[in-house]
C-alpha atoms as a PDB file:
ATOM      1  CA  UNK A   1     136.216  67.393  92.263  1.00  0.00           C
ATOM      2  CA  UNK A   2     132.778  68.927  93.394  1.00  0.00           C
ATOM      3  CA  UNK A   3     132.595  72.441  93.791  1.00  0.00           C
ATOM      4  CA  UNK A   4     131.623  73.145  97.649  1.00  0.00           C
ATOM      5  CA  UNK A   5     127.894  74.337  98.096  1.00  0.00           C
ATOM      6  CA  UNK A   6     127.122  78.030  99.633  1.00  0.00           C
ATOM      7  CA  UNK A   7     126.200  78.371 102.901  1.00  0.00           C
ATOM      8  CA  UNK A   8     123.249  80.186 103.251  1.00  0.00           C
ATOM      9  CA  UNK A   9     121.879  81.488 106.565  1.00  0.00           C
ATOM     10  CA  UNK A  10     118.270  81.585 107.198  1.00  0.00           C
ATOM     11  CA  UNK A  11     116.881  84.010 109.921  1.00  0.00           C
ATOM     12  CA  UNK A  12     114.588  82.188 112.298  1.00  0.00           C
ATOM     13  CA  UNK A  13     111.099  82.708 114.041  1.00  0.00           C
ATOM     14  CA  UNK A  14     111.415  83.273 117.956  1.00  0.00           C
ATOM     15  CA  UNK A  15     108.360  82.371 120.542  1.00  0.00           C
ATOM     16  CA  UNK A  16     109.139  84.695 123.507  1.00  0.00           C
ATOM     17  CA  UNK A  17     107.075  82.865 125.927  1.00  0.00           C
ATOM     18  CA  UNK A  18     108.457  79.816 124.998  1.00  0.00           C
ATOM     19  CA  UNK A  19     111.817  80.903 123.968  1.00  0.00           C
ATOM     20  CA  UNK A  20     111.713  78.851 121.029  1.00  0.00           C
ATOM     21  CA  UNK A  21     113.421  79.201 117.752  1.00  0.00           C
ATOM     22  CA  UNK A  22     112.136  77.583 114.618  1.00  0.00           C
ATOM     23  CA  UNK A  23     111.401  77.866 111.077  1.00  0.00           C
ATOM     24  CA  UNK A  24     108.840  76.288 108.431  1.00  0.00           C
ATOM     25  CA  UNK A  25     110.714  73.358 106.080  1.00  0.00           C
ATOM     26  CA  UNK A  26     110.143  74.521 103.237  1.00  0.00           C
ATOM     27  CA  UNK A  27     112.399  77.542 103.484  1.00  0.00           C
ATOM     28  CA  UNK A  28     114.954  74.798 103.851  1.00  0.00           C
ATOM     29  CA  UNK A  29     114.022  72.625 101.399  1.00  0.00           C
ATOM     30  CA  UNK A  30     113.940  75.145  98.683  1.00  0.00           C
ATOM     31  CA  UNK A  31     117.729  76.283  99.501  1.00  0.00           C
ATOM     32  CA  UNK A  32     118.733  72.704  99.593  1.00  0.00           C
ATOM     33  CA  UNK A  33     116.814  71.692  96.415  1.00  0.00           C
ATOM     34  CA  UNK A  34     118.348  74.438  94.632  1.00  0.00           C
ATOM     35  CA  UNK A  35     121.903  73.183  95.381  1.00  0.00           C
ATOM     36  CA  UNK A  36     122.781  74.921  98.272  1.00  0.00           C
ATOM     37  CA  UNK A  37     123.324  74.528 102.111  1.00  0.00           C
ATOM     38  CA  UNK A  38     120.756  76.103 104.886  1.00  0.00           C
ATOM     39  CA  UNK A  39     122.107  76.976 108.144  1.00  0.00           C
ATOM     40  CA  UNK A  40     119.160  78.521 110.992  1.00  0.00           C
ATOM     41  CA  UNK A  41     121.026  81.861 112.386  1.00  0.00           C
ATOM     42  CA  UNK A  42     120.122  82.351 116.288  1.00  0.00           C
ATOM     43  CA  UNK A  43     117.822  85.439 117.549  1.00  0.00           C
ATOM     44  CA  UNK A  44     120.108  87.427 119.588  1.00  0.00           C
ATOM     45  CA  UNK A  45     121.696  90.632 120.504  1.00  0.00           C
ATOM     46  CA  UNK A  46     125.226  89.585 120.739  1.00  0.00           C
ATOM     47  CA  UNK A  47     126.398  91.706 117.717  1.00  0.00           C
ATOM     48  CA  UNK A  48     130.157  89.566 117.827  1.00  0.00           C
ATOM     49  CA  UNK A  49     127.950  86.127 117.721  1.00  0.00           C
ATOM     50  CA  UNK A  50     126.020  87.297 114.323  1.00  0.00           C
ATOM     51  CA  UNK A  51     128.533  88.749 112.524  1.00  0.00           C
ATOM     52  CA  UNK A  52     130.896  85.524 113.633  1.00  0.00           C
ATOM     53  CA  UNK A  53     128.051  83.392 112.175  1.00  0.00           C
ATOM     54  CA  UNK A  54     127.370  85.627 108.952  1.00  0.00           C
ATOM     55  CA  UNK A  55     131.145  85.522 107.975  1.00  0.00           C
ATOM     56  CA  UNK A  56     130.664  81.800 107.626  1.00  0.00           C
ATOM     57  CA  UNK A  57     127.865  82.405 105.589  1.00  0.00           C
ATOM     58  CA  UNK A  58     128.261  82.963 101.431  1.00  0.00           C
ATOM     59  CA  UNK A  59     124.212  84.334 101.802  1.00  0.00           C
ATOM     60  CA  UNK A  60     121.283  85.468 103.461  1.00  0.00           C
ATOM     61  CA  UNK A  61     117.709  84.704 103.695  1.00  0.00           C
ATOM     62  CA  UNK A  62     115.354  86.894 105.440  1.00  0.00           C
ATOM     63  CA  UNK A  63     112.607  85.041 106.071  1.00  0.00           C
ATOM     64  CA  UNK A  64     108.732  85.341 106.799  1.00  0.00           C
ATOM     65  CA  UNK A  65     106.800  86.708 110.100  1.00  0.00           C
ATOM     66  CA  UNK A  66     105.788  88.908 112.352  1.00  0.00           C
ATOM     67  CA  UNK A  67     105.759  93.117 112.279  1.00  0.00           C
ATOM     68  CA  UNK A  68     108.455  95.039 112.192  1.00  0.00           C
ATOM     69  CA  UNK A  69     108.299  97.401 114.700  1.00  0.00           C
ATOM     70  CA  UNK A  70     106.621 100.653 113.360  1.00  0.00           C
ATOM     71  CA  UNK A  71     108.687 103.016 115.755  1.00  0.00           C
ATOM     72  CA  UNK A  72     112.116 101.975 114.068  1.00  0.00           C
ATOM     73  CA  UNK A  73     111.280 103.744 111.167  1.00  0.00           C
ATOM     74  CA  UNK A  74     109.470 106.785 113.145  1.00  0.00           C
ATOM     75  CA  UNK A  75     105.912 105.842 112.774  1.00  0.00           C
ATOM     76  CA  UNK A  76     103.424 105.087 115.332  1.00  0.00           C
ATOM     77  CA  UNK A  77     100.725 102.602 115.902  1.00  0.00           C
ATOM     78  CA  UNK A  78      98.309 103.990 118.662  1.00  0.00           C
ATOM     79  CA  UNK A  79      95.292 100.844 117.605  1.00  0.00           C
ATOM     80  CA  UNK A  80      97.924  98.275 118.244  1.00  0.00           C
ATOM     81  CA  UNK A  81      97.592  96.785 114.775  1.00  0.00           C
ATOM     82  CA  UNK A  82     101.290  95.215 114.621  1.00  0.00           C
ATOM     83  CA  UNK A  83     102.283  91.948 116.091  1.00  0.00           C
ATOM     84  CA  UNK A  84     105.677  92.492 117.261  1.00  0.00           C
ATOM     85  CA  UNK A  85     109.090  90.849 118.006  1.00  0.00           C
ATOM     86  CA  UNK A  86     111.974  92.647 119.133  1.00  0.00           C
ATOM     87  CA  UNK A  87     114.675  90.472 119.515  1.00  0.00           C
ATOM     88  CA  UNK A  88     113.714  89.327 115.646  1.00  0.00           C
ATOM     89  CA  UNK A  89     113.859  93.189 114.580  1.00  0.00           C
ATOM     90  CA  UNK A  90     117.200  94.042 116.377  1.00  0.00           C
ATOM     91  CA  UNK A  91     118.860  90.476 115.309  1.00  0.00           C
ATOM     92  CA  UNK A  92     117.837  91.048 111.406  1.00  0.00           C
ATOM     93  CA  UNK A  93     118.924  94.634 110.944  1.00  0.00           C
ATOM     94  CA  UNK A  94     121.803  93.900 111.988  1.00  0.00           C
ATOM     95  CA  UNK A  95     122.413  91.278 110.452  1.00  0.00           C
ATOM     96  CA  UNK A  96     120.538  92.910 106.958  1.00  0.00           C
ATOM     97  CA  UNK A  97     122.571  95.902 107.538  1.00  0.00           C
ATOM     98  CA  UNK A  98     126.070  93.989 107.969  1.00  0.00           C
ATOM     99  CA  UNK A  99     125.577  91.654 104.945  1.00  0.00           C
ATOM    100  CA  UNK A 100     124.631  94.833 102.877  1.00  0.00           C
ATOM    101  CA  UNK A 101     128.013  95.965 104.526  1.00  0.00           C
ATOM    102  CA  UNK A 102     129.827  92.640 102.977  1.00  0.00           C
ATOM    103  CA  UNK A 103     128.329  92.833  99.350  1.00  0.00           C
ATOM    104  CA  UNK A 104     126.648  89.632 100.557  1.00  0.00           C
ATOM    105  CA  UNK A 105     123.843  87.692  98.163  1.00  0.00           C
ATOM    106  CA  UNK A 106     120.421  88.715 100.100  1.00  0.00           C
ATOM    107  CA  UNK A 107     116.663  87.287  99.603  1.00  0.00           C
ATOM    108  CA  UNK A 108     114.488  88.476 101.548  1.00  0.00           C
ATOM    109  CA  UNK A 109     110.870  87.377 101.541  1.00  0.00           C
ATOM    110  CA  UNK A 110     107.701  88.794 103.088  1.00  0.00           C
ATOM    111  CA  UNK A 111     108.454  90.153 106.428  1.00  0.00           C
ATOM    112  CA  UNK A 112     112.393  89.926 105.222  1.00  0.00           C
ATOM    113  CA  UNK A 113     111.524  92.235 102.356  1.00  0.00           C
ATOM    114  CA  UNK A 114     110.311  95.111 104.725  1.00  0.00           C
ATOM    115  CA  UNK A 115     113.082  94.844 107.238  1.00  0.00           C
ATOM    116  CA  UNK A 116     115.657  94.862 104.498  1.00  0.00           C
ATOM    117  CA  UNK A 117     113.269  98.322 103.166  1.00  0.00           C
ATOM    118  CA  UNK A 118     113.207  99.677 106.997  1.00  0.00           C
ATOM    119  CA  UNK A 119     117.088  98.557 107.271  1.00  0.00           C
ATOM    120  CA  UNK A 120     117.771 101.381 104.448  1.00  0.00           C
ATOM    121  CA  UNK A 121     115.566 103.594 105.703  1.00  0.00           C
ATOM    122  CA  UNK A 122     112.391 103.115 103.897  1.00  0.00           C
ATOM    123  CA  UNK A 123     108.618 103.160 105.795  1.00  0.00           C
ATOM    124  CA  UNK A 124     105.662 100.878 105.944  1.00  0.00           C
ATOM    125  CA  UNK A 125     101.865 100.644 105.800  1.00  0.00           C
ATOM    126  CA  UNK A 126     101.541  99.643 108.995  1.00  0.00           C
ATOM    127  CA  UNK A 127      97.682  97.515 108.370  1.00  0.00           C
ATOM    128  CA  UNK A 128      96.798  97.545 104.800  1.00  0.00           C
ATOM    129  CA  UNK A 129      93.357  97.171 105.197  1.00  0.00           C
ATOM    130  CA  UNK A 130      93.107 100.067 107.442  1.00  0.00           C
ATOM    131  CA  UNK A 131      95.528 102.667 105.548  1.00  0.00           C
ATOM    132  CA  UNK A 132      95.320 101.419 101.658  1.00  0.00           C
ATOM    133  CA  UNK A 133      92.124  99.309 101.085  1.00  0.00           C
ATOM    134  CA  UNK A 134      91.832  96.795  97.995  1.00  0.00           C
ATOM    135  CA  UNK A 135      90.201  94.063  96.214  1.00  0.00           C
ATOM    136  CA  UNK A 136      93.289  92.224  96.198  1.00  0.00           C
ATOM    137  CA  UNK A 137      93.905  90.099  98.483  1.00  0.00           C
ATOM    138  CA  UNK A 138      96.791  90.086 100.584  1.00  0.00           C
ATOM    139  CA  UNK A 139      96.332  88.214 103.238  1.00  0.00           C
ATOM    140  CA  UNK A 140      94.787  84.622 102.338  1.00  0.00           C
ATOM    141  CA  UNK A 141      93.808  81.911 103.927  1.00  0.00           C
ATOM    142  CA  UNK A 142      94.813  78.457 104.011  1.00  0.00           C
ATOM    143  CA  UNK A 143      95.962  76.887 101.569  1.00  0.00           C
ATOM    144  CA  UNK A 144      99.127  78.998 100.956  1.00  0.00           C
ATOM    145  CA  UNK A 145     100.533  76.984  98.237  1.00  0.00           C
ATOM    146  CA  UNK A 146      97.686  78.698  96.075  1.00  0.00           C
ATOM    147  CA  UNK A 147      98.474  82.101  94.178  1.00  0.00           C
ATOM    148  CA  UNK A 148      95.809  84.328  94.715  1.00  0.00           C
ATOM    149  CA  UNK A 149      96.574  87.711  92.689  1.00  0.00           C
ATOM    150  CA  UNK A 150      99.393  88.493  90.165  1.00  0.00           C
ATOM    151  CA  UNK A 151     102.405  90.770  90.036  1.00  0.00           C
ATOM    152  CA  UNK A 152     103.403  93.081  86.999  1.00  0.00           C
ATOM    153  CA  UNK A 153     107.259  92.694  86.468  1.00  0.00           C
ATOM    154  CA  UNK A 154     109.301  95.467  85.028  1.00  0.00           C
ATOM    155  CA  UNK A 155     110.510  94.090  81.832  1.00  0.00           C
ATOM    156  CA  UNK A 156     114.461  95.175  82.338  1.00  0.00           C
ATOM    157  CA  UNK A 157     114.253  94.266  86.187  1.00  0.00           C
ATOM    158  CA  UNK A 158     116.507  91.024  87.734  1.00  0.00           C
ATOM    159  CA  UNK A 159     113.372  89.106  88.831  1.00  0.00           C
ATOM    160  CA  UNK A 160     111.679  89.472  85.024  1.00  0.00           C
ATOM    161  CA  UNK A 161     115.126  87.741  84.067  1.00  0.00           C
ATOM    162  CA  UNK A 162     115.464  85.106  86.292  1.00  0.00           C
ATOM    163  CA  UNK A 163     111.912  83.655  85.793  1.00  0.00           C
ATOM    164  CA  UNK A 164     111.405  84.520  82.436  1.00  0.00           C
ATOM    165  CA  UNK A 165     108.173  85.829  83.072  1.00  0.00           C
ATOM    166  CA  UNK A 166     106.727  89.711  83.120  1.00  0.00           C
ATOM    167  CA  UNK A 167     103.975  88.818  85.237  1.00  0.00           C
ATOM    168  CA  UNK A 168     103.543  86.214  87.794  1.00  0.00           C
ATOM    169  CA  UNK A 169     100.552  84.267  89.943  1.00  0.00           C
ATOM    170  CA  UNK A 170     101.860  84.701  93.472  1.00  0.00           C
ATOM    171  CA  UNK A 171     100.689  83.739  97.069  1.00  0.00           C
ATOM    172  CA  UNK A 172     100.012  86.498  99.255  1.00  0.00           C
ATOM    173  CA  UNK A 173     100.409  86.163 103.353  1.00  0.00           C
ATOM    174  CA  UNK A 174     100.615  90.157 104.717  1.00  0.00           C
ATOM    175  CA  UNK A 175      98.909  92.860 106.038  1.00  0.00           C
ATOM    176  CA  UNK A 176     101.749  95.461 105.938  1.00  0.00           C
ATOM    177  CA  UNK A 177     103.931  96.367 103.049  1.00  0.00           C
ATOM    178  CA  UNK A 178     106.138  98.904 101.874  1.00  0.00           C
ATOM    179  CA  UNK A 179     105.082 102.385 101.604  1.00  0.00           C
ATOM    180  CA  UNK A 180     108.036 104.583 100.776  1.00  0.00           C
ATOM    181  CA  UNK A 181     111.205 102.898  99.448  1.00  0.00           C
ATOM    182  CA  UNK A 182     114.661 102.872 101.202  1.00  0.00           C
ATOM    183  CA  UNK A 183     117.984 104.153  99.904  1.00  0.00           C
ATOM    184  CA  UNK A 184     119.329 102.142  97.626  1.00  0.00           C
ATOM    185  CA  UNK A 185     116.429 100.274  96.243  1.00  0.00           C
ATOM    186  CA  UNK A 186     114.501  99.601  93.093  1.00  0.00           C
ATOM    187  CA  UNK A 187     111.024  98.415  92.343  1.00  0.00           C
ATOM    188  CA  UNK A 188     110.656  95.805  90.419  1.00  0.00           C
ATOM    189  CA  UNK A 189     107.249  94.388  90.762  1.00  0.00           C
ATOM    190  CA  UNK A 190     103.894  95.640  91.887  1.00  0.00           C
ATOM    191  CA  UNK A 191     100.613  94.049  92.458  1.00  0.00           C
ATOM    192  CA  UNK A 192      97.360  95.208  90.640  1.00  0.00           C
ATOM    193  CA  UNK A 193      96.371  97.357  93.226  1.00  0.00           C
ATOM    194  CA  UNK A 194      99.796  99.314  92.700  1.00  0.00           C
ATOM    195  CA  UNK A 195     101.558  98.279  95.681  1.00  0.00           C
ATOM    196  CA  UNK A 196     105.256  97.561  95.467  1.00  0.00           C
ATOM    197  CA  UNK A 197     105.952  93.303  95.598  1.00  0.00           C
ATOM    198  CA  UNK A 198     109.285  93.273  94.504  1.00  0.00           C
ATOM    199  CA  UNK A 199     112.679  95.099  94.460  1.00  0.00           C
ATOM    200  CA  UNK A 200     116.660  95.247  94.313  1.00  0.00           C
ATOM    201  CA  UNK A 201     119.988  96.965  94.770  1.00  0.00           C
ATOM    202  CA  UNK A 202     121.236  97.712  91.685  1.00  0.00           C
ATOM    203  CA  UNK A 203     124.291  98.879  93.136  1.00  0.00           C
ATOM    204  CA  UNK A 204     124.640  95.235  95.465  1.00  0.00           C
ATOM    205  CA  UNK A 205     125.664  92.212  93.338  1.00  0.00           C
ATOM    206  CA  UNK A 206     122.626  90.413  94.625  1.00  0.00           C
ATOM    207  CA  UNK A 207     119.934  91.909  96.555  1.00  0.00           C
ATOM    208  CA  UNK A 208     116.447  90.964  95.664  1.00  0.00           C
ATOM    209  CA  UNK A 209     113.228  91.341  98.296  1.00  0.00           C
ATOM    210  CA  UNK A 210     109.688  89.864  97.795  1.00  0.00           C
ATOM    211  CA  UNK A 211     106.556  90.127  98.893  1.00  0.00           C
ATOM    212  CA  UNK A 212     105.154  86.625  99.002  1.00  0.00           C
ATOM    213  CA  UNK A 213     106.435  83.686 100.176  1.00  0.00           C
ATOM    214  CA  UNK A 214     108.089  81.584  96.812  1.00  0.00           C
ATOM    215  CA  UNK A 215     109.001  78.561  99.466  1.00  0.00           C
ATOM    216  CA  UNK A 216     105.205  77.652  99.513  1.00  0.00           C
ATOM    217  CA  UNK A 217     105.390  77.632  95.483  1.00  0.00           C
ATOM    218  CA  UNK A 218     108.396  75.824  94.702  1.00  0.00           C
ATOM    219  CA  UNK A 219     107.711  72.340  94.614  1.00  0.00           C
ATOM    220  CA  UNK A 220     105.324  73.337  91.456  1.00  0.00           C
ATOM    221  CA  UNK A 221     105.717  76.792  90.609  1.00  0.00           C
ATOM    222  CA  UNK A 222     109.266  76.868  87.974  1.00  0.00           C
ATOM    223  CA  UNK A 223     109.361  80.832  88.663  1.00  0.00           C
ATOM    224  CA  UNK A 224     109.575  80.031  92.381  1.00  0.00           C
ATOM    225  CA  UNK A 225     112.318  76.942  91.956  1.00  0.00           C
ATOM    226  CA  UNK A 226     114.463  79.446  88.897  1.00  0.00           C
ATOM    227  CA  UNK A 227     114.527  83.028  91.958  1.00  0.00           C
ATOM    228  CA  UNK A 228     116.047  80.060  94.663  1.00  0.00           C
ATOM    229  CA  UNK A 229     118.302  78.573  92.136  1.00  0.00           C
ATOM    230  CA  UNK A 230     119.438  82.038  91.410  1.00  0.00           C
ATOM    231  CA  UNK A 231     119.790  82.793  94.835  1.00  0.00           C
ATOM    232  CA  UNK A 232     121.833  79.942  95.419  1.00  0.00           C
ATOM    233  CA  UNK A 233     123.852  80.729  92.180  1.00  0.00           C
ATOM    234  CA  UNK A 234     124.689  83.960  93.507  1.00  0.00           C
ATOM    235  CA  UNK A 235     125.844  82.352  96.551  1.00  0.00           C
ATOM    236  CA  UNK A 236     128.431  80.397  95.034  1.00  0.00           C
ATOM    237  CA  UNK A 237     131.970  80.746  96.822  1.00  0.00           C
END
């Protein structure tokens, strides 16, 4: 008999104007290639409806996109430098903060790796280039299934483990980051510039966050295919 595959919800993008929730493919593509099942969780309020959906769910992706909002962790942004959503903040924190709650399997990527820093109390750089200036880059241009800079790997940390590697070529799609870490977390990667890429909850049984966006590598990048098959691994029910 054929063990059942984990259902992993997937937080989705929200157009306000045009009240539209979506996400990019290859999120799902690199859950279902990696032997697991993607679900798209709804951006809403309704606590009872996400925590309904996420008890369904064996794991949880925390996916790319806009700002998080730099007033939930008690900073402010008077030159309007953050693109904001916030229905997709209040949804995800919850829904970060409840599957933290359940000793739930988390990956969060790009913007999902800040909320899930935020979520624990951890702050921001609100616009890199303004606040921490660098030669790396950070934000690049199409194409995005092209690393642009590397990231150092702490040779005892999860991430080193399940790629094999202690540094990796990675894509790079931000313009804030994480400044001071939240409770609970670990670093486990930084870029050559020093700023954090990667980190965990040692005390979780599988919480990993990173900064770029491994669903644009995966198709050729075997690091990018081993952290989803991991993911999806951890998932298992």
């Amino acid at each position: 008999m054929t063990a059942s595959k984990p259902l992993i919800g997937i937080t989705a993008s929200y157009d306000e104007a045009e009240k539209r929730t979506w996400i990019r493919t290859n999120y799902m593509n690199s859950i279902i290639a990696a032997g697991a099942v993607p679900i798209l969780l709804p951006v809403t309020g309704d606590r009872d409806v996400l925590a309904a959906i996420l008890s369904r769910c064996d794991g949880l992706l925390l996916s790319g996109g806009p700002d998080v909002d730099p007033s939930i962790y008690g900073a402010a942004d008077p030159d309007g430098l953050a693109v904001l959503c916030p229905a997709r903040d209040t949804a995800e924190i919850f829904l970060c903060r409840e599957a933290i709650r359940r000793d739930l399997p988390i990956l969060a990527i790009c913007r999902g790796i800040q909320v899930l820093n935020v979520t624990l109390g951890g702050t921001l750089w609100i616009d890199l280039p303004a606040q921490r200036p660098s030669t790396v880059t950070h934000r690049q241009a199409t194409p995005f299934d092209v690393p642009v800079h590397s990231v150092r790997l702490l040779p005892d940390s999860p991430l080193c483990g399940i790629t094999g590697r202690e540094t990796l070529a990675v894509n790079s799609m931000h313009h804030q980051a994480i400044r001071d870490l939240g409770s609970g977390l670990r670093p486990m990667g930084e870029a050559e510039d020093g700023l954090t890429e990667a980190v965990w909850m040692p005390e979780k049984r599988w919480v990993l966050g990173v900064q770029w966006h491994p669903e644009w590598l995966s198709a050729a990048d075997s690091p990018s295919r081993r952290l989803f098959s991991a993911f999806a691994q951890a998932c298992q029910p």
